[in-house]
Protein backbone atom coordinates (compact mmCIF):
# COMPACT_ATOMS: atom_id res chain seq x y z
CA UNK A 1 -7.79 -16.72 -7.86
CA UNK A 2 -7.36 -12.92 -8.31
CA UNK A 3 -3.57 -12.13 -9.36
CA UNK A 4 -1.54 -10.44 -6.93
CA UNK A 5 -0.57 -7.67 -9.38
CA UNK A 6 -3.31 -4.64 -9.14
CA UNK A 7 -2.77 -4.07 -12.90
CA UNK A 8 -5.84 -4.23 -15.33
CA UNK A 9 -6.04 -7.56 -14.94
CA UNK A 10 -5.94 -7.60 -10.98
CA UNK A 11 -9.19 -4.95 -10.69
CA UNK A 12 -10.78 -6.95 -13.67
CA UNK A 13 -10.32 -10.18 -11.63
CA UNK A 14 -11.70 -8.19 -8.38
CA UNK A 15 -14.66 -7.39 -10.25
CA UNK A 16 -14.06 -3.63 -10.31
CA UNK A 17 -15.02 -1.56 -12.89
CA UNK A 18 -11.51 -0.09 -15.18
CA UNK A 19 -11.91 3.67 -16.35
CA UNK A 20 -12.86 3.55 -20.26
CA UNK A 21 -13.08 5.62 -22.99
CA UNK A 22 -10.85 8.78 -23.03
CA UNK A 23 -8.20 8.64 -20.91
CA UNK A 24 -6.27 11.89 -19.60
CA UNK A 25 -2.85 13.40 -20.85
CA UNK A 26 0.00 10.94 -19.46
CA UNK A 27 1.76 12.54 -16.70
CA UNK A 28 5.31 12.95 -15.36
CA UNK A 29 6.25 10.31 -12.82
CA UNK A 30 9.02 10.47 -10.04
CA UNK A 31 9.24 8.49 -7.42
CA UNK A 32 11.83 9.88 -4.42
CA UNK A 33 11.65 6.36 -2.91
CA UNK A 34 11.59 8.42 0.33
CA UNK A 35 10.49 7.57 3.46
CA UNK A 36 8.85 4.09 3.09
CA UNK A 37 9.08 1.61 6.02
CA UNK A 38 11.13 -1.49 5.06
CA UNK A 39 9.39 -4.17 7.27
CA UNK A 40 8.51 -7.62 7.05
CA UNK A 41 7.28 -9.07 4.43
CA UNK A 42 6.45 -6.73 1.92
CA UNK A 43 10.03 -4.99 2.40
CA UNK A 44 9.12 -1.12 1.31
CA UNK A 45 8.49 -1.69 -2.32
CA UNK A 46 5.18 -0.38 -2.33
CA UNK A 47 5.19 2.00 0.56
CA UNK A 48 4.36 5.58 1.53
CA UNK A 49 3.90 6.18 -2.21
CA UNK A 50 1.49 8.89 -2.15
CA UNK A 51 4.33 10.90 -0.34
CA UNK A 52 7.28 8.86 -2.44
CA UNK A 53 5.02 10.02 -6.02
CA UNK A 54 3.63 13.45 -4.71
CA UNK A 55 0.13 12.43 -5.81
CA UNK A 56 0.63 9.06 -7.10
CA UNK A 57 -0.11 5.34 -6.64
CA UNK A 58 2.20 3.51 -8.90
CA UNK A 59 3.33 0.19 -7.34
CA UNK A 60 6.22 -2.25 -8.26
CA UNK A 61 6.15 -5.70 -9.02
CA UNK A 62 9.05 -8.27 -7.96
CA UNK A 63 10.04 -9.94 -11.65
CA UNK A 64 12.92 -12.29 -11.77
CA UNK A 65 15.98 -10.10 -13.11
CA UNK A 66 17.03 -13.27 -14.59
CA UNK A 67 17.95 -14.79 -18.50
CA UNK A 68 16.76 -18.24 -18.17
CA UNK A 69 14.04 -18.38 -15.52
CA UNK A 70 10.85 -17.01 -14.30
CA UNK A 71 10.93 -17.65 -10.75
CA UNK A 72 10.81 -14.05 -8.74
CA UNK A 73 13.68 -14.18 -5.90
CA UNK A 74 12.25 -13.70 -2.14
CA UNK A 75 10.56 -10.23 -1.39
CA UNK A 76 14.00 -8.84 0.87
CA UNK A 77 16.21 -8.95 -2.75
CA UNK A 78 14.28 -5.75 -3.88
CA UNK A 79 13.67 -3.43 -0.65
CA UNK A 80 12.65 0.22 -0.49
CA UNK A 81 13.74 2.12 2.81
CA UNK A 82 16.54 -0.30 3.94
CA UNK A 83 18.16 0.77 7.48
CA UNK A 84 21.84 0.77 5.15
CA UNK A 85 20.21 2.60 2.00
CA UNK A 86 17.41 4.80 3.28
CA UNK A 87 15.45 6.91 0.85
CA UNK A 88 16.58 4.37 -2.09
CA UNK A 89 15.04 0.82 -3.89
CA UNK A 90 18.37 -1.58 -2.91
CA UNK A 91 18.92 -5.11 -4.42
CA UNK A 92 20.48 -8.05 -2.44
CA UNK A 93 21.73 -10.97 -2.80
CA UNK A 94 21.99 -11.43 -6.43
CA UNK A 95 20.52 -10.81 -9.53
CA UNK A 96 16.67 -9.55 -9.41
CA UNK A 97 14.73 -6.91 -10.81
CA UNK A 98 10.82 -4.88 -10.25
CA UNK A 99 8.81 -4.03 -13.15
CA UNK A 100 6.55 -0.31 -12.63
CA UNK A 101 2.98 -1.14 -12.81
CA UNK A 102 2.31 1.22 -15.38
CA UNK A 103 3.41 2.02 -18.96
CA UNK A 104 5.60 4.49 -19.97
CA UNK A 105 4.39 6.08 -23.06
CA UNK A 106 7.19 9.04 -23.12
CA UNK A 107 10.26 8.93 -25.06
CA UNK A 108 12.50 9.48 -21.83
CA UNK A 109 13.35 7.78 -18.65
CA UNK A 110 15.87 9.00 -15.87
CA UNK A 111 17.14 7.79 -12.67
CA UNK A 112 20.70 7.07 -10.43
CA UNK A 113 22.01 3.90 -10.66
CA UNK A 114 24.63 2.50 -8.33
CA UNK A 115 25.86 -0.87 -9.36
CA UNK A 116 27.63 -1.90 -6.28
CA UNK A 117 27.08 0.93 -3.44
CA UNK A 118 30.75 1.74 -2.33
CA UNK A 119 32.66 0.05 -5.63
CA UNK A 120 33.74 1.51 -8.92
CA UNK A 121 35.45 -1.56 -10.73
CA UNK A 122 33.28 -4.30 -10.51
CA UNK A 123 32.14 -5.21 -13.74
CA UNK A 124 28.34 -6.26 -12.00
CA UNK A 125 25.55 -3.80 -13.09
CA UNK A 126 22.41 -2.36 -13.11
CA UNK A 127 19.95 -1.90 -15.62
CA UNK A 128 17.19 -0.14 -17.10
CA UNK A 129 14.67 -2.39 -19.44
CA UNK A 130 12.09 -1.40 -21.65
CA UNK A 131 9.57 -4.03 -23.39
CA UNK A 132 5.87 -3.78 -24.51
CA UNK A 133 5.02 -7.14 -22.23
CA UNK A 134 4.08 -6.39 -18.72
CA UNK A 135 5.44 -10.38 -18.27
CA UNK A 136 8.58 -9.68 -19.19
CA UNK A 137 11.62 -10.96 -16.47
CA UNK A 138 13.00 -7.94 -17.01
CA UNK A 139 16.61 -9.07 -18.23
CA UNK A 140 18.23 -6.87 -20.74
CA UNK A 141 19.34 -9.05 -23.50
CA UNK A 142 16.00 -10.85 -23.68
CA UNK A 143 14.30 -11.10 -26.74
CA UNK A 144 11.02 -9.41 -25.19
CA UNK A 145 12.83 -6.36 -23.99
CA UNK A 146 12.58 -3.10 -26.56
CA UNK A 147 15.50 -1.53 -25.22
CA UNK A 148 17.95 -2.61 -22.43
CA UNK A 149 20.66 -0.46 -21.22
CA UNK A 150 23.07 -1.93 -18.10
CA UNK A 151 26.00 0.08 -17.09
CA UNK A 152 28.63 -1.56 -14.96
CA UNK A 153 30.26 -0.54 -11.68
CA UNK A 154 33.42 0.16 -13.96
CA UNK A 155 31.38 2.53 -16.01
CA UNK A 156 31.05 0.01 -18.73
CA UNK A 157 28.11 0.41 -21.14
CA UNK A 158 25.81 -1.53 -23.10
CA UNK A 159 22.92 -1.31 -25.19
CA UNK A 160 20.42 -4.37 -26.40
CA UNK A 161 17.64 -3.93 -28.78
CA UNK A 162 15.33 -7.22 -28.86
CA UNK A 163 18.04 -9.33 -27.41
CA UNK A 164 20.56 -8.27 -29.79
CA UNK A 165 23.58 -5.99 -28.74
CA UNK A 166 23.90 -2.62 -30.30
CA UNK A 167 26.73 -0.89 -28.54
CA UNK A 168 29.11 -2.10 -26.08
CA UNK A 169 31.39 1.13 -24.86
CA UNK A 170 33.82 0.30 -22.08
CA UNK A 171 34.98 2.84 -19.65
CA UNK A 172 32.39 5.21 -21.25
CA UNK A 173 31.57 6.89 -17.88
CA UNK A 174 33.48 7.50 -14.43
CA UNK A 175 31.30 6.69 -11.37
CA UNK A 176 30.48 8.98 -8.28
CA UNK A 177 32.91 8.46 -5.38
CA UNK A 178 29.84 6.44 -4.01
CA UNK A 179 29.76 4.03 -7.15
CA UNK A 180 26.41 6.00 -8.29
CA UNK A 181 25.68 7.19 -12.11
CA UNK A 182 22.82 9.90 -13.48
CA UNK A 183 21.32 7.88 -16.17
CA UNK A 184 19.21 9.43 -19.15
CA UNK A 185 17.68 7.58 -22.34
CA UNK A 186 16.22 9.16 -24.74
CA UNK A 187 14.39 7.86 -27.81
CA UNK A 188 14.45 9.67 -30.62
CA UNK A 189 13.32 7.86 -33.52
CA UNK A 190 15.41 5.59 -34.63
CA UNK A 191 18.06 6.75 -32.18
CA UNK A 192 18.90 6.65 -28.79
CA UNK A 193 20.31 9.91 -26.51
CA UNK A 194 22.24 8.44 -23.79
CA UNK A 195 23.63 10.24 -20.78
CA UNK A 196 25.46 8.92 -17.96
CA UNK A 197 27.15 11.47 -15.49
CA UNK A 198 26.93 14.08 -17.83
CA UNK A 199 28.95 11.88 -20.75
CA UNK A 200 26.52 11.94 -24.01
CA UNK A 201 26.57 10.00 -27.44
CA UNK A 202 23.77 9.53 -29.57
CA UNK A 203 23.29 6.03 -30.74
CA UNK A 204 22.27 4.50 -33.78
CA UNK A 205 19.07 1.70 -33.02
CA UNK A 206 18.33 0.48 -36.81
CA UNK A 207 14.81 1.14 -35.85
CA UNK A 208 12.66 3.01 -33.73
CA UNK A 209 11.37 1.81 -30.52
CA UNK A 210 7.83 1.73 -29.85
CA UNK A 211 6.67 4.15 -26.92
CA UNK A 212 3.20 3.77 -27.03
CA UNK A 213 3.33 1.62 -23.94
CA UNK A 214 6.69 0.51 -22.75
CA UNK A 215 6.60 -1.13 -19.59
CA UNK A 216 9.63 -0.40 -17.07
CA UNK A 217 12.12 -2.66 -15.43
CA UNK A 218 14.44 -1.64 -13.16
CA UNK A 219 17.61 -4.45 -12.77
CA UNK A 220 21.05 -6.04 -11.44
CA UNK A 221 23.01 -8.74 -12.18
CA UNK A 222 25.81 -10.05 -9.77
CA UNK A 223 26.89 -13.23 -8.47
CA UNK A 224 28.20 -11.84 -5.36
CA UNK A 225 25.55 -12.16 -2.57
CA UNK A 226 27.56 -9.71 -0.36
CA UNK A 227 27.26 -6.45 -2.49
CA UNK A 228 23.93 -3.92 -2.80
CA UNK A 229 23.08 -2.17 -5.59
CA UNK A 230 20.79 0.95 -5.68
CA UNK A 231 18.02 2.84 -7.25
CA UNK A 232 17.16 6.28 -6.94
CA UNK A 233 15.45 9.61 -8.38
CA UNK A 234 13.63 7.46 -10.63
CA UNK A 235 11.49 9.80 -13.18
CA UNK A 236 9.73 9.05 -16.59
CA UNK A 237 8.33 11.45 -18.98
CA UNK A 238 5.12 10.17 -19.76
CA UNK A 239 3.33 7.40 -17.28
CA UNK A 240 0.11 5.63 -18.73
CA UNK A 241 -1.46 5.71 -15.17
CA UNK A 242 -5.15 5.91 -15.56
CA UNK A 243 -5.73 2.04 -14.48
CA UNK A 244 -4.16 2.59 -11.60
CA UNK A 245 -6.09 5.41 -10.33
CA UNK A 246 -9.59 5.81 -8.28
CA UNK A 247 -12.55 6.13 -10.73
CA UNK A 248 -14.13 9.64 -11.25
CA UNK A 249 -16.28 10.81 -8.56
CA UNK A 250 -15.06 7.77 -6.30
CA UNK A 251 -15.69 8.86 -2.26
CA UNK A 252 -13.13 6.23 -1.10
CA UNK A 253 -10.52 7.97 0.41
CA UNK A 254 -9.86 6.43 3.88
CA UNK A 255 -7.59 3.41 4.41
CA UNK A 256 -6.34 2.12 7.60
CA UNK A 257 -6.14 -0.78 10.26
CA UNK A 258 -7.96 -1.64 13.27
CA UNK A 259 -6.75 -2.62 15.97
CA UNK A 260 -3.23 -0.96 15.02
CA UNK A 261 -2.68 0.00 18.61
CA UNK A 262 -5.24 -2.59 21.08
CA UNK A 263 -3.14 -2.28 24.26
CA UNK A 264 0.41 -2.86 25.65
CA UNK A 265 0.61 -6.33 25.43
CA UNK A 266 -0.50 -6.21 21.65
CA UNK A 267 2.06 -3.73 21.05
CA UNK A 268 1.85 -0.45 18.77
CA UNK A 269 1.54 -1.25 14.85
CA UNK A 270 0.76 2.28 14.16
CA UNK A 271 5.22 2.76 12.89
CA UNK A 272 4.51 -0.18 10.33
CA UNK A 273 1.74 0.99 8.47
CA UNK A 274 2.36 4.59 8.31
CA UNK A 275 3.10 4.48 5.01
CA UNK A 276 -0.02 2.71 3.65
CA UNK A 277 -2.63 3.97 6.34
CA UNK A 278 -4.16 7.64 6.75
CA UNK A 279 -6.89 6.40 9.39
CA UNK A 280 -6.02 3.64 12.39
CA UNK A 281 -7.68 2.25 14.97
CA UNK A 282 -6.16 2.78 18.20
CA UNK A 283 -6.88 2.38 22.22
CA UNK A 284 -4.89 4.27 24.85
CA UNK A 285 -6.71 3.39 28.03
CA UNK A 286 -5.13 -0.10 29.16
CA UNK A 287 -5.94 -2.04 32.24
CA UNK A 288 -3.37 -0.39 34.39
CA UNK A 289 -3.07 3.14 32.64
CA UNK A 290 -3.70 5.80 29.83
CA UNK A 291 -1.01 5.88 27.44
CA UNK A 292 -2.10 8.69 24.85
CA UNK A 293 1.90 9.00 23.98
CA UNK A 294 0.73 6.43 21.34
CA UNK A 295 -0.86 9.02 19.36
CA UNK A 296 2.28 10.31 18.41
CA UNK A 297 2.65 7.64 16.30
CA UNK A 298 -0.44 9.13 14.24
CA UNK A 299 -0.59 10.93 11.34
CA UNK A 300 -2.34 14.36 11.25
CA UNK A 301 -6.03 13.41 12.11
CA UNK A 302 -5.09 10.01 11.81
CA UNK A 303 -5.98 7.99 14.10
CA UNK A 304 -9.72 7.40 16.13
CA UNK A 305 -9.77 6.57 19.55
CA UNK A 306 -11.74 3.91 20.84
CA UNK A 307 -13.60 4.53 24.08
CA UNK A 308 -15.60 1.61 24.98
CA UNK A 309 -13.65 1.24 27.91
CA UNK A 310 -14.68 4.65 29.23
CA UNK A 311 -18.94 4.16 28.58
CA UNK A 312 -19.40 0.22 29.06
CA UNK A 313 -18.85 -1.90 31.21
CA UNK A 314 -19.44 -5.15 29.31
CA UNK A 315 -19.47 -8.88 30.12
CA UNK A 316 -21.38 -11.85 29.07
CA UNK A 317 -24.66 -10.49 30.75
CA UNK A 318 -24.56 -7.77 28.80
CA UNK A 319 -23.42 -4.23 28.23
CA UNK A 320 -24.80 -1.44 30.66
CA UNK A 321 -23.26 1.96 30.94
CA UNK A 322 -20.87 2.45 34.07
CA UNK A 323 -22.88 5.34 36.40
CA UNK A 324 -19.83 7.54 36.28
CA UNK A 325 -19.50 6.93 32.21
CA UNK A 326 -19.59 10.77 31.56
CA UNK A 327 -17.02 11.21 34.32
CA UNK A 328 -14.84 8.36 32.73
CA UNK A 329 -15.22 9.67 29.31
CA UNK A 330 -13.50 12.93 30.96
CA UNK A 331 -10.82 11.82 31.92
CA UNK A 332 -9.73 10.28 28.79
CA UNK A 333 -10.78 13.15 27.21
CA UNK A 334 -8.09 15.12 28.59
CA UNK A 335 -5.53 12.74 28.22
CA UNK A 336 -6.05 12.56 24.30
CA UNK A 337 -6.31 16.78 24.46
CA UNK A 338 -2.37 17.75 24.01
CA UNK A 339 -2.55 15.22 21.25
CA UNK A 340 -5.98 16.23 19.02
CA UNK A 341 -3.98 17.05 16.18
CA UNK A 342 -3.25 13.39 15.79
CA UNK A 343 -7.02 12.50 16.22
CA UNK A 344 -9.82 12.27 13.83
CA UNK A 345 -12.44 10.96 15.64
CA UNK A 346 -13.54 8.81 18.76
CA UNK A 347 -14.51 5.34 18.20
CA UNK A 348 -18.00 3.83 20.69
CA UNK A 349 -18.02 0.13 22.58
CA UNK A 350 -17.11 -1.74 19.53
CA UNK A 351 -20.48 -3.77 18.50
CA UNK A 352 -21.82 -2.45 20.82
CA UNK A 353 -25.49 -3.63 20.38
CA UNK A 354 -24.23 -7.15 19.18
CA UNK A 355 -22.72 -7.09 22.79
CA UNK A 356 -26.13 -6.04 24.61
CA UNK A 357 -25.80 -1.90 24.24
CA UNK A 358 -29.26 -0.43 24.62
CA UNK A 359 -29.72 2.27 21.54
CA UNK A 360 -30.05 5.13 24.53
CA UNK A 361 -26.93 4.52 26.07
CA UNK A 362 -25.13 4.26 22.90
CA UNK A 363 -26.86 7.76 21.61
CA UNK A 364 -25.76 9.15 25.00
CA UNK A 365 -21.89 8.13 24.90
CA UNK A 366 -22.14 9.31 21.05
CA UNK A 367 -23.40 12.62 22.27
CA UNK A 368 -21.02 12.80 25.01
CA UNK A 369 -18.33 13.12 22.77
CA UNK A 370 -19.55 15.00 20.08
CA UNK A 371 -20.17 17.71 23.19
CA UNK A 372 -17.11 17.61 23.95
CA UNK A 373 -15.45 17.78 20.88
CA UNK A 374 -17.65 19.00 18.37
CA UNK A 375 -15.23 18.84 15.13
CA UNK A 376 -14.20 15.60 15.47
CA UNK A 377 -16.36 12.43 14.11
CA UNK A 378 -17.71 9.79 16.17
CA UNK A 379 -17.48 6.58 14.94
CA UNK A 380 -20.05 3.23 15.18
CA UNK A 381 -18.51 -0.56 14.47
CA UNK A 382 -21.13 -2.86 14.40
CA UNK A 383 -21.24 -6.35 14.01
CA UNK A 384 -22.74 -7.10 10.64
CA UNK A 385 -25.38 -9.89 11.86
CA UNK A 386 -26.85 -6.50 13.78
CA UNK A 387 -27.28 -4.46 10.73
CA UNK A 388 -30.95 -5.41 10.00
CA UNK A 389 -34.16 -4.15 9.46
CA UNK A 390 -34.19 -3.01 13.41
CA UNK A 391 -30.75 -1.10 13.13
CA UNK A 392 -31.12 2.26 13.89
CA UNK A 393 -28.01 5.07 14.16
CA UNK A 394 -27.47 7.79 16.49
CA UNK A 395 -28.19 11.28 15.19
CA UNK A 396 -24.15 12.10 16.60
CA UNK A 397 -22.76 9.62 14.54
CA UNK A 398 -20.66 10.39 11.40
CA UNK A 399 -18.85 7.30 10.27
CA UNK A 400 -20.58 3.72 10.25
CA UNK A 401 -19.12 0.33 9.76
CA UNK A 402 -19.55 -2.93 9.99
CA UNK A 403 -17.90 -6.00 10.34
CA UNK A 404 -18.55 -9.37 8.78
CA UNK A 405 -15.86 -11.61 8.71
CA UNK A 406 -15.42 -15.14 6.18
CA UNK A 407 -18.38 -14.35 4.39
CA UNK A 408 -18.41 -13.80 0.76
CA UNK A 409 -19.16 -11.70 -2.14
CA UNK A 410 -23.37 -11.64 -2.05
CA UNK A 411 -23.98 -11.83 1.95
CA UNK A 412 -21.14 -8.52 2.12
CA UNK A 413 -22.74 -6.67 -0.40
CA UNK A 414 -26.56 -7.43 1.04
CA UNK A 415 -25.21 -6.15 4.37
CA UNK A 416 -23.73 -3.09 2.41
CA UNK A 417 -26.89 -2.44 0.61
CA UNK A 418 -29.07 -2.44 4.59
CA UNK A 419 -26.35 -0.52 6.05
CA UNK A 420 -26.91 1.84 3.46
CA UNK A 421 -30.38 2.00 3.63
CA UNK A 422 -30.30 2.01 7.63
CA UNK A 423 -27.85 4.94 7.62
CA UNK A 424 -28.98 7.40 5.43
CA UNK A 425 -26.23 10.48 4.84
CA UNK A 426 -23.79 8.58 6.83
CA UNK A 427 -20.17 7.80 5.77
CA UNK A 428 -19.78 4.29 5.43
CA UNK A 429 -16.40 1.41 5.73
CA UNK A 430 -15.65 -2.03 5.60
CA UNK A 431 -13.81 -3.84 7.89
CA UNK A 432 -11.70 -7.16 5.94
CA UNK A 433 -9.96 -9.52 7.90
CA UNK A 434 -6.29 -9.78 7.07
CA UNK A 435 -5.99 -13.15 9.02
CA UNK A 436 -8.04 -16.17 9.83
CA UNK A 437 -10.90 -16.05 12.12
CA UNK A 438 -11.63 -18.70 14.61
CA UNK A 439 -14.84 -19.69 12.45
CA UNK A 440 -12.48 -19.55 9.20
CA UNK A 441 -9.21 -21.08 10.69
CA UNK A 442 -8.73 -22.61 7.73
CA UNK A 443 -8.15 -19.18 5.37
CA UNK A 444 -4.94 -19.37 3.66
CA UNK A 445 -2.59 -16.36 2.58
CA UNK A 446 -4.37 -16.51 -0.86
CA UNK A 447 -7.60 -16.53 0.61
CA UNK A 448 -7.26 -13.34 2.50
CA UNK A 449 -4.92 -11.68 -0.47
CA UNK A 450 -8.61 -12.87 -2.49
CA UNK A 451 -10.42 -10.40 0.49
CA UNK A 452 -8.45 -7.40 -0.10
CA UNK A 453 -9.29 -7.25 -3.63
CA UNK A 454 -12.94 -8.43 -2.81
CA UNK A 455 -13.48 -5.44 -0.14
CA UNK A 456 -11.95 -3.16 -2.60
CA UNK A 457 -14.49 -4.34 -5.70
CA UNK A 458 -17.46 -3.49 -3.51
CA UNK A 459 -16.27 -0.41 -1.95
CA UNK A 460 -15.86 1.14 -5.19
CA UNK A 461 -19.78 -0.22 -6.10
CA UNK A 462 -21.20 1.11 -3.42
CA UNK A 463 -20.64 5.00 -3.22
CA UNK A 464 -21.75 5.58 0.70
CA UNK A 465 -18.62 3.51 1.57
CA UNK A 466 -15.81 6.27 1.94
CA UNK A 467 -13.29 3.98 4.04
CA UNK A 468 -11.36 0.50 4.22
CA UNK A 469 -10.37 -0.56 8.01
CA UNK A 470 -8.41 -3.92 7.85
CA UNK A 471 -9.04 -6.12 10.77
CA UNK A 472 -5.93 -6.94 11.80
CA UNK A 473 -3.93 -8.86 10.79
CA UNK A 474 -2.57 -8.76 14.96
CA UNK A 475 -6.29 -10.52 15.48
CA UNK A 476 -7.06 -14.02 14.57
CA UNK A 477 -6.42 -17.42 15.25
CA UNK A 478 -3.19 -17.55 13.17
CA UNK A 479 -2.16 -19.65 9.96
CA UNK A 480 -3.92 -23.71 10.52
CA UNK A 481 -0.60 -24.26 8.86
CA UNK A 482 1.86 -23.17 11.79
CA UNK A 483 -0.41 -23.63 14.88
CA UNK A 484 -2.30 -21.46 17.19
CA UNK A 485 -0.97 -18.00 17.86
CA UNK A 486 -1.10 -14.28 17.45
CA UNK A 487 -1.35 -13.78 13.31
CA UNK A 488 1.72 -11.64 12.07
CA UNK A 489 2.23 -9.90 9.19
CA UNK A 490 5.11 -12.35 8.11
CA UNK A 491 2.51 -15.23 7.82
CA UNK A 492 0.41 -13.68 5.38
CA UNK A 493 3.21 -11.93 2.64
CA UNK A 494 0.48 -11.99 -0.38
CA UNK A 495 -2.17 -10.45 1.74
CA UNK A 496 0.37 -7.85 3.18
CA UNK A 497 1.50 -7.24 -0.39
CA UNK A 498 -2.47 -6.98 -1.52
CA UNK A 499 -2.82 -4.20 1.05
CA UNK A 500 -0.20 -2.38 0.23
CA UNK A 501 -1.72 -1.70 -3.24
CA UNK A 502 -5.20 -1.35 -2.39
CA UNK A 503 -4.09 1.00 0.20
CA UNK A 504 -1.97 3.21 -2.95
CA UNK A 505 -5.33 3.10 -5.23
CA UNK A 506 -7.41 4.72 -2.14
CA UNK A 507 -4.64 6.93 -0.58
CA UNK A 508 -3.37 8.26 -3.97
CA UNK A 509 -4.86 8.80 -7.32
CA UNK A 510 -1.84 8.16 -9.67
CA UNK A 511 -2.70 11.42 -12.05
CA UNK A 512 0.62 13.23 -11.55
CA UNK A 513 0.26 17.08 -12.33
CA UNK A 514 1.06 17.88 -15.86
């Protein structure tokens, strides 16, 4: 099973290749924590980081927080974006901590800490962890951990070096009216420079730490289920990012969902995955009426519009053009107009000639739009059983895809490999699922968070392929496990979680300028 972290060891498992030999100059990291949107059941952690990072793509790992066990509390105990705590990483219900998924190789580390939002006498507190194991759980006083450093809501200091205590300094620093403290460590040799609300001492370690590659855990401890603590402004020197990061010369650089907006029964995704999406599927003309206010929901050129319903007129005899198709492609022409900032592309009938599309009529609804709006793309789904030696592309099409759902590792990449031959100069994506198919009703959560990391091995082998659209996960037949139904996002956590981090490898690059 591929592990859910997308560390080394999660691209090695995904069969995709790791940059070697020399690696660039570490870079600054900060992470604002800004503007990601807490939702079920990934919570924020890992969201809207190419904005959060500036450039970057370094995601967090839920790790236990805890001295004597291993087990990782739910996902809502660490949350980025909270309605309460917005722009910050909060902590519920106990003690818990997140590990960065990258080393720090620096000698300094910064951030705001804030025990217990609101209280300044608690003696509960929040930590900062360094150890060289990325399996640490992250608790100070372990035996694993480099360096810990907790300060309490009090202002109460400590430092632990390899599970023994080096300093304990009560009352060494008064707290923010909000409870908050400006942290700084500092290695120095064999010394450590701490700062905490602008209170310094310089403290005595016995031995240097190791910075070569320190891995960061961010912590708190209380027993009190009712308090919060926060994290914020979170910077490090020096951030061994390279694994992390799209290989030189990679073309992927789209990531999105389709199917984010089908109609107004399905409801509009496109506010959930803002922050890990930069290109979504969406339709606007329902049954009853054109709703293009949807596209406000899109990011700049972010979104393509499907307009099968416009061209076809489709049903199990097959899939003629209407004889007013031009004049119906019009009219939702101008509807999408006083949005086209939003838009970066139209999509045609979706598999279209796996529904009974003659190649004419598709050119002629491709053409149709490009007419109309020649800077945009126009974009061709197909379904993957179509993409054979008889597949042939319009001349007005930009962006192909395909979709071929439960199928594994070989019969994807042979389809990639025809597509690619069958569509010369085109831009190319894959479409995963992100819940179970009626054929594959029996795909668990592992099995599809196993897909993400698939998808992503082979678009990063196969240099045509510029995009990732996830199918779903609002389409499918639900988990076998809780009955028929409309698949959520809640029923699938690990495959959420595995999207969220494919999407910050694609959408971001991780090298941080220098």
């Amino acid at each position: 099973m591929i592990t859910r972290l997308l560390t080394v060891a999660a691209i090695v498992a995904a069969g995709v290749a790791v940059p070697g030999g020399a690696h660039a100059a570490p870079a600054p990291f900060h992470d604002n924590f800004d503007n990601a949107v807490d939702a079920d059941p990934a919570y924020g952690l890992n969201d809207n980081l190419k904005q959060r990072q500036g450039t970057g793509a370094v995601t967090y790992s839920r790790v236990s927080g805890k001295w004597n066990t291993g087990d990782v509390p739910r996902p809502w105990y660490a949350q980025v974006g909270h309605p309460n705590h917005l722009g910050r990483l909060s902590m519920h219900l106990g003690t818990t901590a997140v590990r960065l998924d990258a080393p720090s190789t620096g000698s300094s580390i910064s951030a705001t800490l804030t025990p217990v939002a609101g209280d300044r006498t608690s003696g509960d507190w929040s930590s900062i962890a360094l150890g060289r194991s990325a399996n640490s759980w992250g608790y100070v006083s372990n035996q694993d951990i480099d360096l810990g450093f907790l300060v309490r809501a009090n202002g109460g200091v400590q430092i632990f070096r390899q599970g023994s205590p080096v300093v304990t300094l009560p009352a060494f620093a008064s707290a923010k009216d909000d409870g908050s403290f400006d942290v700084t460590l500092k290695l120095v040799g064999t010394k450590l420079d701490l700062t905490v609300n602008g209170q310094s001492e310089t403290i005595s370690l016995g031995t240097a730490v190791p910075t070569e590659r320190l891995w960061v855990y961010l912590g708190r401890y209380s027993d009190n289920d009712k308090t919060v603590s926060l994290v914020d402004d979170l910077r490090v020197e020096q951030l061994d990012s390279d694994d992390l990061r799209k290989l030189p010369g990679s073309r992927l650089r789209y990531y999105g969902y389709f199917g984010a907006r089908l109609n107004q029964a399905g409801g509009n995704h496109l506010p959930e995955v803002r922050g890990r999406s930069n290109l979504n599927w969406v339709q606007i003309s329902d049954v009853d009426a054109y709703r293009p206010e949807v596209l406000r929901d899109c990011a700049p050129e972010g979104c393509v519009v499907h307009t099968g319903n416009e061209f076809f007129d489709c049903d199990a005899a097959g899939c003629p053009l209407y004889p007013n198709a031009a004049e119906r492609w019009q009219v939702l022409a101008s509807k999408v107009r006083p949005y086209l900032d939003r838009v970066a592309g139209f999509v045609l009938q979706d598999e279209p000639f796996h529904h009974g599309a003659s190649f004419a009529d598709v050119e002629f609804s491709a053409q149709q739009i490009k007419n109309t709006f020649p800077g945009k793309k126009v974009m061709l789904i197909e379904a993957g059983v179509r993409v054979d030696d008889a597949f042939r592309v319009p001349a007005a099409v930009d962006w192909v895809g395909f979709d071929e759902y439960c199928a594994g590792y070989e019969a994807v990449e042979a389809r990639m490999t025809e597509l690619e031959e069958r569509a010369p100069g085109k831009e190319l994506f894959l479409l995963p699922e992100a819940a179970p198919q009626s054929w594959c009703a029996d795909r668990t959560d592992a099995d599809l968070e196993s897909t993400q990391y698939l998808y992503l091995a082979l678009a990063r082998q196969h240099p045509a392929f510029v995009g990732i659209m996830v199918f779903g996960p609002w389409t499918g037949v639900g988990p076998a496990a809780t009955g028929p139904g409309t698949p959520v996002p809640s029923k699938f956590p690990r495959a959420t979680e595995a999207q969220e981090r494919v999407a910050a490898l694609v959408l971001g690059d991780a090298r941080l300028p220098g």
